[in-house]
N, C-alpha and C. Protein backbone atom coordinates (compact mmCIF):
# COMPACT_ATOMS: atom_id res chain seq x y z
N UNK A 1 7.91 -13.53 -35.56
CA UNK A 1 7.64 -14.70 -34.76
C UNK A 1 6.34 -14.49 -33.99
N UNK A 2 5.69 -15.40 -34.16
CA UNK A 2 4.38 -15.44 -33.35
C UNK A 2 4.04 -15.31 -31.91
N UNK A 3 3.24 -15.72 -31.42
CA UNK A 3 2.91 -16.05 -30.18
C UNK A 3 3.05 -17.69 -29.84
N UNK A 4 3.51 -18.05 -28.39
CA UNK A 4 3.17 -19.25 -28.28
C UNK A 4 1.43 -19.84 -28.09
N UNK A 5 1.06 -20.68 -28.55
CA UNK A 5 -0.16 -21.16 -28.53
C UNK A 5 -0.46 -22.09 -27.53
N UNK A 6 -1.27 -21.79 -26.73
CA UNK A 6 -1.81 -22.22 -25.66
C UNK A 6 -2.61 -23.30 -25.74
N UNK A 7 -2.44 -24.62 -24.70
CA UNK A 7 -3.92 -25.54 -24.28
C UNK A 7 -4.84 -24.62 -23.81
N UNK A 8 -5.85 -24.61 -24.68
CA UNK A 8 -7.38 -24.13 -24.07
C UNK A 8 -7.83 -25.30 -22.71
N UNK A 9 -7.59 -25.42 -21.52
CA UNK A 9 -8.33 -26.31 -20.42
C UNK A 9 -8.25 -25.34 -19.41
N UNK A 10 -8.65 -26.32 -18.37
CA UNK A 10 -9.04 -24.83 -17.19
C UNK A 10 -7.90 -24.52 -16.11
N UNK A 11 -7.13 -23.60 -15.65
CA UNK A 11 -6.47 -23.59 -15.47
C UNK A 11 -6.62 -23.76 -13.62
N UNK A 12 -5.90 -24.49 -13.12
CA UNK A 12 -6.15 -24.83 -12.05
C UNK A 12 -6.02 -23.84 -10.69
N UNK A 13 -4.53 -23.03 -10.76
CA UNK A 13 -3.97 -22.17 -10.00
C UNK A 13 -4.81 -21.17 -9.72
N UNK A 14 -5.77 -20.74 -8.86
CA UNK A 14 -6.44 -20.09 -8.51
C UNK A 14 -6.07 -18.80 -8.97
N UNK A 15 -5.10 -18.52 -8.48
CA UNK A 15 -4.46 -17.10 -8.32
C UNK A 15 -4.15 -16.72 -9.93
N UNK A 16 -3.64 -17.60 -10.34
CA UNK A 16 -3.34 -17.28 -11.95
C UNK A 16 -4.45 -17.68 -12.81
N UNK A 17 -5.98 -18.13 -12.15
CA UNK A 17 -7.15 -17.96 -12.81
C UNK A 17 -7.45 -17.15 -12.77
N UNK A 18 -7.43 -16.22 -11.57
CA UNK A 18 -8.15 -14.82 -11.64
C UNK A 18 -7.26 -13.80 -12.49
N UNK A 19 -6.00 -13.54 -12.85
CA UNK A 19 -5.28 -12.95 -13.43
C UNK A 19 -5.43 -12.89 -14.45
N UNK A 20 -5.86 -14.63 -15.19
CA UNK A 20 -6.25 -14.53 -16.99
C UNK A 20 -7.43 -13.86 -17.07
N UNK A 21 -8.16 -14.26 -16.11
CA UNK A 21 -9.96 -13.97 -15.92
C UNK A 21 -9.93 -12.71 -16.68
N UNK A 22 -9.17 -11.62 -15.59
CA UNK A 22 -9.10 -10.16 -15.37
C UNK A 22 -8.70 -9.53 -16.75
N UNK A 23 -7.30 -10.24 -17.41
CA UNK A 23 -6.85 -9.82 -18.74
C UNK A 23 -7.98 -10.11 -19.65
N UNK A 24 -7.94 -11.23 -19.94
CA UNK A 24 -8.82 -11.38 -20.90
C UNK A 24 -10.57 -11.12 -20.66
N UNK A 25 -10.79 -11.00 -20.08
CA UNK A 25 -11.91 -9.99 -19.58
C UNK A 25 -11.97 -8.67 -20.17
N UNK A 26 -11.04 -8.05 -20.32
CA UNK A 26 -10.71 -6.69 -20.63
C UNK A 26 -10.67 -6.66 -21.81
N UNK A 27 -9.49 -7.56 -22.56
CA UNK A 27 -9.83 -7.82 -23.89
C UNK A 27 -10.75 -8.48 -24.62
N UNK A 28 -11.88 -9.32 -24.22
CA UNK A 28 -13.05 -9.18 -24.41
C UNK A 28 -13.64 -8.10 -24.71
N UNK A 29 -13.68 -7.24 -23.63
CA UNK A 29 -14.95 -5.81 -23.67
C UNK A 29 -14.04 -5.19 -24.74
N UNK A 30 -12.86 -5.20 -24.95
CA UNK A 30 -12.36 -3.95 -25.65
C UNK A 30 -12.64 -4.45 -27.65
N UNK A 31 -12.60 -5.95 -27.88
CA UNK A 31 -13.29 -6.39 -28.84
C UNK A 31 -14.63 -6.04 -29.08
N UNK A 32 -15.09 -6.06 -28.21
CA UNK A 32 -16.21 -5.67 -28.21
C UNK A 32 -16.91 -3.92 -28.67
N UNK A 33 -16.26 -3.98 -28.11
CA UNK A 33 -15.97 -2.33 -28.37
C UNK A 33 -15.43 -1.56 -29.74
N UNK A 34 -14.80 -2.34 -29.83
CA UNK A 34 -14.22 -2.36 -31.36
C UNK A 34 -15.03 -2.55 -32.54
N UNK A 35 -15.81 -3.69 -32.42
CA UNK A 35 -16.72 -4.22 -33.40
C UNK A 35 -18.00 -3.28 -33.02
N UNK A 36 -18.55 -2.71 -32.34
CA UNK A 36 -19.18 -1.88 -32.53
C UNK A 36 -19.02 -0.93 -32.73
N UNK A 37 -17.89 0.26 -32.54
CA UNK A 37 -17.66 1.56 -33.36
C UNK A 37 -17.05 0.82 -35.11
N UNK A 38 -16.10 -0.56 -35.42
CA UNK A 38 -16.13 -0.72 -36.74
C UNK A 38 -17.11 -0.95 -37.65
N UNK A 39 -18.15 -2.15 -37.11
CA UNK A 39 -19.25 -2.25 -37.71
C UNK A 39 -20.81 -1.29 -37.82
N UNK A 40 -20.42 -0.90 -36.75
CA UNK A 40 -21.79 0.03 -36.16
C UNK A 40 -23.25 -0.83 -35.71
N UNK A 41 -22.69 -1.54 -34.94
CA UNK A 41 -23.77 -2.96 -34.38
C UNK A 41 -23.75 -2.86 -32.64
N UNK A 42 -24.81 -3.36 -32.10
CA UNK A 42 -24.87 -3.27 -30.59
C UNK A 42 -24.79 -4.39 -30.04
N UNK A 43 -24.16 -4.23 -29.30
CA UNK A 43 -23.37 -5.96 -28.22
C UNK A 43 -23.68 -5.48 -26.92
N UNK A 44 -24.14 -6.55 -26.10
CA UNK A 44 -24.02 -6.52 -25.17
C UNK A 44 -23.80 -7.76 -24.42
N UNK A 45 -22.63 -7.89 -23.67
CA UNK A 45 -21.80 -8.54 -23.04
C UNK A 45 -22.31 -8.93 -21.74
N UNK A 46 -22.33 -10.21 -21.48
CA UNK A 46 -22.85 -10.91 -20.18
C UNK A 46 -22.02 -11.69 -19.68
N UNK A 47 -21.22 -11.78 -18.66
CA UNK A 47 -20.27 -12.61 -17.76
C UNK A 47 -20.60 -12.79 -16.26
N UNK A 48 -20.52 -14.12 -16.10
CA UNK A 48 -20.56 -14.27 -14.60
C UNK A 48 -19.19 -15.27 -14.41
N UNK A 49 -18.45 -14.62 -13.38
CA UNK A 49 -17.18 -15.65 -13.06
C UNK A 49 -17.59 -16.09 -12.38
N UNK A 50 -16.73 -17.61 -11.71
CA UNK A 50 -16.94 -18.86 -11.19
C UNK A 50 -17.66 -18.08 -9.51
N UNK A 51 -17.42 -17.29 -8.78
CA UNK A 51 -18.17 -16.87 -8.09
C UNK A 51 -19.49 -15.92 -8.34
N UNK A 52 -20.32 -16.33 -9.15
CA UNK A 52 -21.15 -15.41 -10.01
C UNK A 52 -21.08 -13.97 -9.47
N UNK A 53 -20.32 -13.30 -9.56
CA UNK A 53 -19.83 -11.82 -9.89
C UNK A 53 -19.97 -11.52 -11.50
N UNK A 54 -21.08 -10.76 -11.37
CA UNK A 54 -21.75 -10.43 -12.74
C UNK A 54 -20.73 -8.70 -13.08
N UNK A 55 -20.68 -9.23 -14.00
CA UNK A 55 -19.33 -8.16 -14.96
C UNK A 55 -20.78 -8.08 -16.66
N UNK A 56 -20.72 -6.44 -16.93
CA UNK A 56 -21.39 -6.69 -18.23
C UNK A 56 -20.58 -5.21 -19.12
N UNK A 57 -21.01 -5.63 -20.07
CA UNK A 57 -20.33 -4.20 -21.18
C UNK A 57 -21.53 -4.41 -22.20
N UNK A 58 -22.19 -3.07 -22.71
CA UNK A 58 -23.01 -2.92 -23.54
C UNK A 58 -22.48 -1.35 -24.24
N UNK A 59 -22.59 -1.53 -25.88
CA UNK A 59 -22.11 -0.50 -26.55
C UNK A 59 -23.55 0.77 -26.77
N UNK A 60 -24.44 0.43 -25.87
CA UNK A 60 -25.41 0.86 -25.69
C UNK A 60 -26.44 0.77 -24.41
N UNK A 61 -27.32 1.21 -24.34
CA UNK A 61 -28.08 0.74 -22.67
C UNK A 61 -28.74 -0.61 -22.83
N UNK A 62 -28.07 -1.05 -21.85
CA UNK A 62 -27.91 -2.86 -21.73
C UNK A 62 -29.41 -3.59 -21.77
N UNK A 63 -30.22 -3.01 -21.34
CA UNK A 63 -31.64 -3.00 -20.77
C UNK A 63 -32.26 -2.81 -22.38
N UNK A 64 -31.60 -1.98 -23.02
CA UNK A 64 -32.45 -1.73 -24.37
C UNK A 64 -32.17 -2.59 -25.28
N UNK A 65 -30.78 -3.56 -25.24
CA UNK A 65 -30.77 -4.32 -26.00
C UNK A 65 -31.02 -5.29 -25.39
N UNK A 66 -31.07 -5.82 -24.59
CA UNK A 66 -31.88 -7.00 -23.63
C UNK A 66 -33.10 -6.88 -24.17
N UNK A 67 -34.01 -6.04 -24.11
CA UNK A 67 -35.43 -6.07 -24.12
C UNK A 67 -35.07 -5.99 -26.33
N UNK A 68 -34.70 -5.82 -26.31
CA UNK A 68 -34.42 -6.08 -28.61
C UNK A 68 -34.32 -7.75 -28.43
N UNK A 69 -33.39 -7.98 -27.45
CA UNK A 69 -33.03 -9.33 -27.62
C UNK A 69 -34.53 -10.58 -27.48
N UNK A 70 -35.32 -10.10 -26.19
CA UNK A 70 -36.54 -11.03 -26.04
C UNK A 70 -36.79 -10.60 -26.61
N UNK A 71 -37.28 -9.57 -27.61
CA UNK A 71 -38.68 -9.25 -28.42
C UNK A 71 -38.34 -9.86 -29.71
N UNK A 72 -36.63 -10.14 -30.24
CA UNK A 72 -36.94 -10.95 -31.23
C UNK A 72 -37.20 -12.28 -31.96
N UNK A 73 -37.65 -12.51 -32.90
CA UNK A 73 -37.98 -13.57 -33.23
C UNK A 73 -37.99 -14.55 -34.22
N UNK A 74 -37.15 -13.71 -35.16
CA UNK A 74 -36.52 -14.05 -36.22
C UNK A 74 -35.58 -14.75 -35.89
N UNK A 75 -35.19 -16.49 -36.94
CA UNK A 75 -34.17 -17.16 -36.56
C UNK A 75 -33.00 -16.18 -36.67
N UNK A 76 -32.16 -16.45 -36.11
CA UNK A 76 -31.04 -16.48 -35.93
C UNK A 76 -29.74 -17.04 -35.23
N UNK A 77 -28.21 -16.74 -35.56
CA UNK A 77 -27.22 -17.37 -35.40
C UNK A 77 -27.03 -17.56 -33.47
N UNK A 78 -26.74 -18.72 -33.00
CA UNK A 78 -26.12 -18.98 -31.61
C UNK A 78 -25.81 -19.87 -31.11
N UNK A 79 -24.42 -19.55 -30.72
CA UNK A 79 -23.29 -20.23 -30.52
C UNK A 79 -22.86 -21.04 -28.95
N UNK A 80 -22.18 -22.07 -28.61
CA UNK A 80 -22.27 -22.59 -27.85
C UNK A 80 -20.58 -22.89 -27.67
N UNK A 81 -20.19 -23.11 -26.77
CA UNK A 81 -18.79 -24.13 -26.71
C UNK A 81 -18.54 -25.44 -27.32
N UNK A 82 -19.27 -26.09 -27.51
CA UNK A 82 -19.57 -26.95 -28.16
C UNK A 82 -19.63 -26.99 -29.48
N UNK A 83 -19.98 -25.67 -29.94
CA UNK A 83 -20.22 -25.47 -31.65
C UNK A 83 -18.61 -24.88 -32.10
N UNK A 84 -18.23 -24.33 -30.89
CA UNK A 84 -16.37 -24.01 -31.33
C UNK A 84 -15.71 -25.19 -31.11
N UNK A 85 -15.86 -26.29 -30.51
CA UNK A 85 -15.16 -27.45 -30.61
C UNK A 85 -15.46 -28.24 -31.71
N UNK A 86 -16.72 -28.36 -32.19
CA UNK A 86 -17.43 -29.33 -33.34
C UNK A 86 -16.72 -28.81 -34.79
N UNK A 87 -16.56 -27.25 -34.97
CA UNK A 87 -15.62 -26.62 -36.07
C UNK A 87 -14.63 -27.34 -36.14
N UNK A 88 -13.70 -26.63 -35.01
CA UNK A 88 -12.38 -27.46 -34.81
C UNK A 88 -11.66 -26.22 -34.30
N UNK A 89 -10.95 -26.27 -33.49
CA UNK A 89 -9.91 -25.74 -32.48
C UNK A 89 -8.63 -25.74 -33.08
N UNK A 90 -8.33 -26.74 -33.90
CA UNK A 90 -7.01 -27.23 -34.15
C UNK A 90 -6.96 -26.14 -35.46
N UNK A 91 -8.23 -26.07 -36.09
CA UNK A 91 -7.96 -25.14 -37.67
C UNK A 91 -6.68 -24.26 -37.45
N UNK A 92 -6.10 -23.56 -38.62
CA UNK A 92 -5.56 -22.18 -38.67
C UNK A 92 -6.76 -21.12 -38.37
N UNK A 93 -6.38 -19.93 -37.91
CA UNK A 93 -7.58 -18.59 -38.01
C UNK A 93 -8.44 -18.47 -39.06
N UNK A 94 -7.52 -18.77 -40.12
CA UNK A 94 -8.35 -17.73 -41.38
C UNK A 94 -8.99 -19.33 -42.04
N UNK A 95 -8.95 -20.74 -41.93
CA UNK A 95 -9.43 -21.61 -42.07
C UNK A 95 -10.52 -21.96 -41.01
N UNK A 96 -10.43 -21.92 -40.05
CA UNK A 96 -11.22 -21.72 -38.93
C UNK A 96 -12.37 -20.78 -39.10
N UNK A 97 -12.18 -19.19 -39.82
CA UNK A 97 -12.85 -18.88 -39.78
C UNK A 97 -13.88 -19.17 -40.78
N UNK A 98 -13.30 -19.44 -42.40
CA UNK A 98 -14.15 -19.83 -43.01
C UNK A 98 -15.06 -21.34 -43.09
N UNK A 99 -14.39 -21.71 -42.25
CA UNK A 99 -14.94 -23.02 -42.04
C UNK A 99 -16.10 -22.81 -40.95
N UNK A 100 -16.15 -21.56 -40.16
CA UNK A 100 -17.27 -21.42 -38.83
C UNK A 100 -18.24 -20.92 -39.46
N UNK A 101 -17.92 -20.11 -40.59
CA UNK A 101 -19.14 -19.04 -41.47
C UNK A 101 -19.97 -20.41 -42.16
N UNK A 102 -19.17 -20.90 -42.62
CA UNK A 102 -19.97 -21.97 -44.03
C UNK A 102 -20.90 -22.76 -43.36
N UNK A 103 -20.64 -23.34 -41.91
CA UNK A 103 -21.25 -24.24 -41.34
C UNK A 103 -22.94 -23.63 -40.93
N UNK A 104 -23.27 -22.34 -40.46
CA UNK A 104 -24.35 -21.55 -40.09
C UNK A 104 -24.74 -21.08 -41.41
């Protein structure tokens, strides 16, 4: 049996905003983390919560891929909230996903 599936909207309860914030915050960086010892690629992670309290995770020195990041210039892929709603939200995962690849 699965998980129950959640409305993605914003959750109002202060107290139980900062709680998801905090979890999934964590599991963020730890994805993150993941995909760079699986793939062997460098991420670096930028968050500011609703009180801009800057939170960052880099699988490398943050500054060095910051400065990779302005210096490049080759098109490439980037994503918006907007471009995960325009896919579709409603997909399954593994339809979702191939449907996010095909579109870029």
């Amino acid at each position: 049996m699965g998980r129950k599936k959640i409305q993605i909207s914003r959750i109002m309860d202060q107290r139980n905003r900062q709680v998801t914030f905090t979890k999934r915050k964590f599991g963020l960086m730890k994805k993150a983390y993941e995909l760079s010892v699986l793939c062997d690629c460098e991420i670096a992670l930028i968050i500011f919560n609703s009180t801009n309290r800057l939170f960052q995770y880099a699988s490398t020195d943050m500054d060095k891929v910051l400065l990779k990041y302005t210096e490049y210039s080759e098109p490439h892929e980037s994503r918006t909230n907007a471009d995960i709603l325009e896919v579709g939200l409603n997909c399954s995962p593994r339809r979702f996903c191939s449907s996010f690849i095909t579109h870029w």
